[in-house]
C-alpha atoms as a PDB file:
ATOM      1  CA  UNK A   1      29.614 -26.802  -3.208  1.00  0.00           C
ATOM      2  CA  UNK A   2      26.204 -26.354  -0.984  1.00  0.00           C
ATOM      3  CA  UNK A   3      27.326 -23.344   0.351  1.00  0.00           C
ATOM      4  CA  UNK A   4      28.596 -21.445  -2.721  1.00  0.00           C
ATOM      5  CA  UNK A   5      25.088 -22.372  -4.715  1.00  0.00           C
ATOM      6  CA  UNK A   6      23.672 -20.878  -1.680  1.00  0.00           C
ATOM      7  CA  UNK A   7      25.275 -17.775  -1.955  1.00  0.00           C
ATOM      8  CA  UNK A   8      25.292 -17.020  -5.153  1.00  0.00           C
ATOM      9  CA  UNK A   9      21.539 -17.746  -5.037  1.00  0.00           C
ATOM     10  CA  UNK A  10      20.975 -15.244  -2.094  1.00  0.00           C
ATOM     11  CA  UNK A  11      23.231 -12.692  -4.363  1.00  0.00           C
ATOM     12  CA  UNK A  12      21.087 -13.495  -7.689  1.00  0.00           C
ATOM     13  CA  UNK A  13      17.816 -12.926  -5.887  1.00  0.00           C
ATOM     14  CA  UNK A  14      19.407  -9.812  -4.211  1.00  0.00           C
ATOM     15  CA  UNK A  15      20.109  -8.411  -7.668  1.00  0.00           C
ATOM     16  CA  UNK A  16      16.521  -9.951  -9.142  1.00  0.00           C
ATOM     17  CA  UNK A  17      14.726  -7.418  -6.083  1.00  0.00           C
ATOM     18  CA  UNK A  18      16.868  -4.791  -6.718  1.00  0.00           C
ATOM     19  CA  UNK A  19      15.958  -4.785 -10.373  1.00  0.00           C
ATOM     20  CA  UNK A  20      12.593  -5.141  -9.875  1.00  0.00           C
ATOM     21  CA  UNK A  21      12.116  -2.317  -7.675  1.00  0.00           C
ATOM     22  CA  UNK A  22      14.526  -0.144 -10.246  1.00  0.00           C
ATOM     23  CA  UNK A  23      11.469  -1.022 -12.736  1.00  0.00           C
ATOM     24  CA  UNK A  24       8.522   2.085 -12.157  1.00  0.00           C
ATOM     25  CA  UNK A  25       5.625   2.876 -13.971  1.00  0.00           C
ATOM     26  CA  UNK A  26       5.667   6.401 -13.085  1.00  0.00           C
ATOM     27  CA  UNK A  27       8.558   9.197 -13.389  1.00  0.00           C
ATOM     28  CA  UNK A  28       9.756   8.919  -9.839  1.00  0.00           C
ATOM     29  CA  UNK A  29      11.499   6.216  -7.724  1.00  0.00           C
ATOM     30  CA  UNK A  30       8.790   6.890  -5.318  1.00  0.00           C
ATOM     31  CA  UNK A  31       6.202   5.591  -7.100  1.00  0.00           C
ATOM     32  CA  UNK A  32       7.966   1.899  -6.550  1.00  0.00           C
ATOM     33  CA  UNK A  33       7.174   2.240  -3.405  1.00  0.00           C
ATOM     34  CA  UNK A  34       3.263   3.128  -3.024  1.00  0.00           C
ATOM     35  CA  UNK A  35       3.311   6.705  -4.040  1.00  0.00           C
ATOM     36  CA  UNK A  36       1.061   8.618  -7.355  1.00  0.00           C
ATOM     37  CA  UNK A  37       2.791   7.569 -10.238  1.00  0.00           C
ATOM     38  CA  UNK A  38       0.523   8.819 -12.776  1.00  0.00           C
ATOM     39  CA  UNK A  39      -1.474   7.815 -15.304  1.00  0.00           C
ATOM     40  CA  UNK A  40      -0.016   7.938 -18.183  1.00  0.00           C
ATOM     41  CA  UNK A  41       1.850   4.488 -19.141  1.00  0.00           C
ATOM     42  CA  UNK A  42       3.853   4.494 -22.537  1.00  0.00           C
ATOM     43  CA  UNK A  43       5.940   1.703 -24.464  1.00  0.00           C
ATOM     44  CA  UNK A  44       9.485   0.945 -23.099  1.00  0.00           C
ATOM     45  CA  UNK A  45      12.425   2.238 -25.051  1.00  0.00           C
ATOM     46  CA  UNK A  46      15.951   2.502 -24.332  1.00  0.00           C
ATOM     47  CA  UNK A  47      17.392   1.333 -20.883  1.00  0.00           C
ATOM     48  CA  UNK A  48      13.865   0.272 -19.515  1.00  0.00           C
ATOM     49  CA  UNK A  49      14.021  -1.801 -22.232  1.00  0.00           C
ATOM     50  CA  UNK A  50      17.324  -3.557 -21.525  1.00  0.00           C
ATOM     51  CA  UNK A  51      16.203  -2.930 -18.269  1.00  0.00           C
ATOM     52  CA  UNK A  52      13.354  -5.429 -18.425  1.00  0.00           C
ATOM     53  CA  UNK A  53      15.010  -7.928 -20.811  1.00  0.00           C
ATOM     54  CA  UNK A  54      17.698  -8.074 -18.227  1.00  0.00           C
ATOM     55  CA  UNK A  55      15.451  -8.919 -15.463  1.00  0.00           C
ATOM     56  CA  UNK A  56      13.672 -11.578 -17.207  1.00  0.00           C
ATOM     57  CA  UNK A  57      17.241 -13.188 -18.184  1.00  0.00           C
ATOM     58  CA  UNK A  58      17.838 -13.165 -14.342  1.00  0.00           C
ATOM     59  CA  UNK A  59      14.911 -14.312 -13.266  1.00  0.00           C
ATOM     60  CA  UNK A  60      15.400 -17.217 -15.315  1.00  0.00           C
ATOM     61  CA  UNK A  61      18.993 -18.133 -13.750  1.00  0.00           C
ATOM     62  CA  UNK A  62      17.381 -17.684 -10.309  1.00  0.00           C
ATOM     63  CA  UNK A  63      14.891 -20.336 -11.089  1.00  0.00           C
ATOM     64  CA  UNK A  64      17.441 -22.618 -12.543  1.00  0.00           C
ATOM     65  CA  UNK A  65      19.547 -21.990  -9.365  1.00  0.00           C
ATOM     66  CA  UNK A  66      16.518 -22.386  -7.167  1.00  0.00           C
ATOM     67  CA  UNK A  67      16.205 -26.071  -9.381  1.00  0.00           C
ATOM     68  CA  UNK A  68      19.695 -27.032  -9.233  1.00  0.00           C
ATOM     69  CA  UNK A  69      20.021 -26.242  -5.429  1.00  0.00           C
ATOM     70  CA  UNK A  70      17.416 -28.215  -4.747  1.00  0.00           C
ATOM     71  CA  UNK A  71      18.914 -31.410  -6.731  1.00  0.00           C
ATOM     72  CA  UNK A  72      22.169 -30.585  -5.344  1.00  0.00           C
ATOM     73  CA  UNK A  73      20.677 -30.867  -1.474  1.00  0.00           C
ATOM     74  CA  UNK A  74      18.851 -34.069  -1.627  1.00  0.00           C
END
């Protein structure tokens, strides 16, 4: 039981990173990482919007993982 809560924490938080980093302000992927985004910042629509819903919703089952795992150990 420890060691699958384990994993599928690891995977959760794999998928939590990977979803932040898919999240940019600017046009390009390269902006995630450091580069000139711009300055120009509008309102989400569309998939950034499920987008950033989605994150939130996982963000909240990594926290209840992180809560349950630690329960589970002690």
């Amino acid at each position: 039981m420890d060691a699958a809560l384990n994993i599928i924490t690891i995977l959760v938080s794999i998928l939590l990173i990977m979803m932040i980093m898919i999240q940019t302000k600017g046009s390009s992927f390269g902006s995630g990482f450091g580069g000139d985004g711009g300055s120009m910042y509008t309102t989400r629509r569309g998939f950034e919007r499920t987008l950033f819903n989605a994150t939130i919703g996982v963000a909240i089952v990594f926290v209840l993982l992180a809560i349950v795992s630690s329960f589970a150990l002690s």
